[in-house]
Protein backbone atom coordinates (compact mmCIF):
# COMPACT_ATOMS: atom_id res chain seq x y z
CA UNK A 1 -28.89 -29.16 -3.30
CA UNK A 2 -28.98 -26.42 -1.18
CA UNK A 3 -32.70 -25.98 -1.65
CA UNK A 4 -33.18 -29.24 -1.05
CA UNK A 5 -31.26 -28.53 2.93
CA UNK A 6 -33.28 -25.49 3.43
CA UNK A 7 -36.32 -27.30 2.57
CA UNK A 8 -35.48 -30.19 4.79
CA UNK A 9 -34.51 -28.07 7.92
CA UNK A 10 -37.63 -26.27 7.60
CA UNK A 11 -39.83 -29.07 7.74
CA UNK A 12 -37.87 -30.50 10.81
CA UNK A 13 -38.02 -26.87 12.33
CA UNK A 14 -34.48 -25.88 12.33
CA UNK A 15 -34.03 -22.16 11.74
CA UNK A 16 -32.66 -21.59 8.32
CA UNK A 17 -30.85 -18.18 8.74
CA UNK A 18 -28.06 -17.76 11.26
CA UNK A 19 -27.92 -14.66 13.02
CA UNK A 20 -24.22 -12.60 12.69
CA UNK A 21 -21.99 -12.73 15.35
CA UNK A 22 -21.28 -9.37 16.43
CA UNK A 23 -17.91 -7.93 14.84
CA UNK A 24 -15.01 -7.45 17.16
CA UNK A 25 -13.94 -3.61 17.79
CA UNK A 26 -10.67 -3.39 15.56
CA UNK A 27 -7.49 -3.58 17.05
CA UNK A 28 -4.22 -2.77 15.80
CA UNK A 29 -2.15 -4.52 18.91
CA UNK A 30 -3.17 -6.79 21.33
CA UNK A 31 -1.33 -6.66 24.94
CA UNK A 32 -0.15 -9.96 24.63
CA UNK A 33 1.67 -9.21 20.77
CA UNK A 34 3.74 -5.74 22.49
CA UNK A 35 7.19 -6.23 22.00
CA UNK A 36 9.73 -6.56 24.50
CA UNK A 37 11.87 -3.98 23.59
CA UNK A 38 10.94 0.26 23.10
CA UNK A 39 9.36 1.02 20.05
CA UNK A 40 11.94 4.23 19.32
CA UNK A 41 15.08 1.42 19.68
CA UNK A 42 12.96 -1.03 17.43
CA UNK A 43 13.04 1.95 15.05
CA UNK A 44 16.62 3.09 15.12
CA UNK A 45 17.70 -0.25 14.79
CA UNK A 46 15.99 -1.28 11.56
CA UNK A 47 16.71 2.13 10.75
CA UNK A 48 20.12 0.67 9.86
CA UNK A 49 18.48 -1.02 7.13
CA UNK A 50 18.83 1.25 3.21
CA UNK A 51 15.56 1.25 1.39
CA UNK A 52 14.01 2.08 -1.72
CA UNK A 53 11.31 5.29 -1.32
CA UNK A 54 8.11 4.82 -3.73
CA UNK A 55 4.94 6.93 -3.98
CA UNK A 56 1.55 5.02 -4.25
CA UNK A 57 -0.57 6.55 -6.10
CA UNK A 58 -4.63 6.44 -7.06
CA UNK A 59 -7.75 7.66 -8.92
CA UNK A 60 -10.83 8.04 -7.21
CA UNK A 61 -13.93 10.07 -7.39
CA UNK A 62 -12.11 12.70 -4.97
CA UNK A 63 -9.49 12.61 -7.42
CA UNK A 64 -6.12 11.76 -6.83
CA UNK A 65 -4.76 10.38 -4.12
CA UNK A 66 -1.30 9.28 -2.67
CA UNK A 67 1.25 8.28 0.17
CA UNK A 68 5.13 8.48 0.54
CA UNK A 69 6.00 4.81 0.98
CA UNK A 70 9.54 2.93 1.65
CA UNK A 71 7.84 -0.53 2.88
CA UNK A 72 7.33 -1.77 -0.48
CA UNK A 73 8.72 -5.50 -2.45
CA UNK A 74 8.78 -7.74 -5.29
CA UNK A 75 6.60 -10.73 -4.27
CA UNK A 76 5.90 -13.33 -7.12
CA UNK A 77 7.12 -13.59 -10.51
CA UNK A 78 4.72 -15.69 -11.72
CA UNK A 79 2.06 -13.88 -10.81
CA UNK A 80 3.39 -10.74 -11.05
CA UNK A 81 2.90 -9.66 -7.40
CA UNK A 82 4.01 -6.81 -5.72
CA UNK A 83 3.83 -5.76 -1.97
CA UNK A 84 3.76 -2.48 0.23
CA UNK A 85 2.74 -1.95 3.68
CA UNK A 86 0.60 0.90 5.02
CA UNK A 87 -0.24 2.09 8.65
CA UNK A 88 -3.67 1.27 9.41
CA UNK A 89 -4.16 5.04 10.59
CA UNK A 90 -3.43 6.24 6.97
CA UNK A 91 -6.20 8.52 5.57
CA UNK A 92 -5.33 7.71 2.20
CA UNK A 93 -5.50 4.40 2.19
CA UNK A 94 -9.23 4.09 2.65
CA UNK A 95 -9.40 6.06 -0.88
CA UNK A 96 -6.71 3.82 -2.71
CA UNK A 97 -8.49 0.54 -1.09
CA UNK A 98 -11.87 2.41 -2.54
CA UNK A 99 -10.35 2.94 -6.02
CA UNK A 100 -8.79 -1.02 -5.85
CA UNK A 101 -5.97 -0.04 -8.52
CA UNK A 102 -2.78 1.99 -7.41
CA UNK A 103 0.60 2.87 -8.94
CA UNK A 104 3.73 2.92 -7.64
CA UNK A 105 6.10 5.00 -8.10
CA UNK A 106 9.03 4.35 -7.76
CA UNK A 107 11.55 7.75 -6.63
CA UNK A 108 14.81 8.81 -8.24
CA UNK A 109 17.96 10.35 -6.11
CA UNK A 110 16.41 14.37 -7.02
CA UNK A 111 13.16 13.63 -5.74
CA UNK A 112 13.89 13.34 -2.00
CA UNK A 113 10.98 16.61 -2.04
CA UNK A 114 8.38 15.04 -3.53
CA UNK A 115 8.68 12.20 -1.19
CA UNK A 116 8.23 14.73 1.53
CA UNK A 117 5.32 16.38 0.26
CA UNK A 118 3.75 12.99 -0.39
CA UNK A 119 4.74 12.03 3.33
CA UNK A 120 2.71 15.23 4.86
CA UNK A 121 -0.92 13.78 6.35
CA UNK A 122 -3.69 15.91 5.33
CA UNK A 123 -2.16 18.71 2.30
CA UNK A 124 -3.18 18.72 -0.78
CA UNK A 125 -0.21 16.02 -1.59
CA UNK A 126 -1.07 16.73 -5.89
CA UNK A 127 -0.91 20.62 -6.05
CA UNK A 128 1.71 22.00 -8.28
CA UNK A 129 2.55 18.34 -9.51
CA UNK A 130 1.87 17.42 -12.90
CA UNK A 131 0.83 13.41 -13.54
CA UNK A 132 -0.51 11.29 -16.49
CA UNK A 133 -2.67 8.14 -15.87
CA UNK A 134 -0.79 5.17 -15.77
CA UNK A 135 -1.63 2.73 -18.94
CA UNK A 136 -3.19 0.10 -17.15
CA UNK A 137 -5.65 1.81 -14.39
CA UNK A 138 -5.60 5.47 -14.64
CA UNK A 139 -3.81 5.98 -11.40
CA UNK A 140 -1.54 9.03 -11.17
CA UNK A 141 2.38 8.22 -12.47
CA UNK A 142 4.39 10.70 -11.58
CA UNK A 143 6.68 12.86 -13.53
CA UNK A 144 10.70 11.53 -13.42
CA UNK A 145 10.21 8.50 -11.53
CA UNK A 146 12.55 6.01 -13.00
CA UNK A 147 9.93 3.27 -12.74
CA UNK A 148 6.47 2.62 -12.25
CA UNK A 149 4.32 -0.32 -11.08
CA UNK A 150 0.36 -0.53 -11.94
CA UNK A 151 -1.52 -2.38 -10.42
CA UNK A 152 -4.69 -4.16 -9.03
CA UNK A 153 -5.08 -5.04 -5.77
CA UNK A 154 -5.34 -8.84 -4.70
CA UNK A 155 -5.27 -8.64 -1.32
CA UNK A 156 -4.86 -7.30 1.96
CA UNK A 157 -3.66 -9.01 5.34
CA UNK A 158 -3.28 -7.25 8.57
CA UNK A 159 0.16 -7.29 10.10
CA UNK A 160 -0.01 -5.70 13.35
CA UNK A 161 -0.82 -1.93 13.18
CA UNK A 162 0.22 -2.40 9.39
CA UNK A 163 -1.48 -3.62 6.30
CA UNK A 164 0.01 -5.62 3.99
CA UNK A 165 -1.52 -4.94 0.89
CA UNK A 166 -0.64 -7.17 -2.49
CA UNK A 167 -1.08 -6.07 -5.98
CA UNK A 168 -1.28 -7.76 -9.31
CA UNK A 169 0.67 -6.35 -11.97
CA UNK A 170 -0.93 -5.46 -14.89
CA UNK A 171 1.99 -2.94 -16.51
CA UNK A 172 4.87 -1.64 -15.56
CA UNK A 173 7.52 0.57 -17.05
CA UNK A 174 11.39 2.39 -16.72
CA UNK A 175 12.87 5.23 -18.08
CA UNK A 176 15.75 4.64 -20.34
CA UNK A 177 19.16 4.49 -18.09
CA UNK A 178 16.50 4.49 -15.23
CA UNK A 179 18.93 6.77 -12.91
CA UNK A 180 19.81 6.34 -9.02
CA UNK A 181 17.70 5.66 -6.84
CA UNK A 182 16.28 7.68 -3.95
CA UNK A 183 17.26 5.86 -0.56
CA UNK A 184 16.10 6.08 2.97
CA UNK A 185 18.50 5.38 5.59
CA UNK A 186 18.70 6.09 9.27
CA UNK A 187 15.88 9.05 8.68
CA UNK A 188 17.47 10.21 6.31
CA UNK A 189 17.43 10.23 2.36
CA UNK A 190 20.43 9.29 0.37
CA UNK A 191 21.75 7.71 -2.71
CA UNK A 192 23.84 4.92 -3.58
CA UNK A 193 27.17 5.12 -4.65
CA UNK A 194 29.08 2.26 -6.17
C-alpha cells in the first residue's frame, strides 16, 4: 500500500521524501516552567522527606559504570517496572543508557561510604570494590547490598532537568534477613529505627 502512495504522488509530482525539521537545542528548563520559590528552600524542604539510597550500576565496553542514587521507586507490578531519576548533566548516564541494562543496588545502613564514593563525578567510582555480574544482564551487583534490581530499560521521559528512566525487571534478589536500610534525610545518611 505504501508503494502504491509513493507511486501515485510521484506521478502527480508531489515530493515523496520530507525534509527533517531541524532539532531544537536541548533544554533542561524553560523560563516559563522556573519555580516560584528558591531552588536551595525547594531543597531543604523536600529534604524533610527519608529515602532509600541505591547504586545503579552497568556494563559497558568502558567497563563498569555507576551513580549514587536516592530518586528511585516501585512502578508496576504487573509489569515488573521500576523507576529512578537521573540529572540530565550526569556523565554516567550516557554509558548506562549505552549499555540499556542496569542494576540497582539497593544500600544497607554500613554502606553510607560506598554511596559516597559512588556520588563523586569523575573518580574511578569501581576501584578497590569487588562486584559479580548480576544474573540477568551482567551489570555490576555490589557486594552487601541487601537487594538488587536487574533490569532492562523501557523507557525514558524527561522531567525537567531530570530523566525519568523506567526499567523492566528481569531478576531480582535479597539477602537472607535483608538488614536496615541506608537512609538519606535532610543531607544526611541515617537508619531507621523502629
Amino acid at each position: 500500500m505504501a508503494a502504491t502512495a509513493v507511486r501515485y504522488l510521484r506521478s502527480a509530482g508531489a515530493p515523496t521524501a520530507v525534509e527533517p525539521l531541524p532539532r531544537p537545542a536541548l533544554r533542561a528548563v524553560g523560563d516559563d516552567e522556573r519555580l516560584p520559590v528558591d531552588p536551595a528552600e525547594f531543597r531543604r524542604v523536600l529534604g524533610h522527606f527519608a529515602s532509600g539510597v541505591t547504586i545503579v550500576t552497568a556494563l559497558d565496553a568502558d567497563g563498569p559504570a555507576g551513580f549514587a542514587c536516592q530518586s528511585f521507586a516501585s512502578l508496576s507490578l504487573d509489569p515488573p517496572l521500576i523507576a529512578f531519576m537521573v540529572a540530565r548533566t550526569s556523565t554516567t548516564w550516557p554509558r548506562i543508557a549505552r549499555a540499556g541494562r542496569f542494576c540497582v543496588n539497593i544500600l544497607g545502613a554500613g554502606q553510607g561510604g560506598l554511596c559516597r564514593a559512588f556520588a563523586v563525578s569523575g573518580a574511578d567510582k569501581f576501584a578497590g570494590v569487588d562486584w559479580t555480574p548480576a544474573p540477568s544482564t551482567g551489570s555490576p551487583l555490589l557486594p552487601d547490598a541487601p537487594a538488587w534490581v536487574d533490569c532492562t530499560i523501557a523507557t525514558v521521559h524527561t522531567g525537567g532537568d531530570h530523566l525519568i528512566v523506567v526499567g523492566r525487571v528481569e531478576a531480582l534478589g535479597a539477602t537472607a534477613g535483608g538488614g536496615d536500610p541506608l537512609l538519606f534525610h535532610r543531607g544526611r545518611f541515617g537508619r531507621f529505627e523502629g
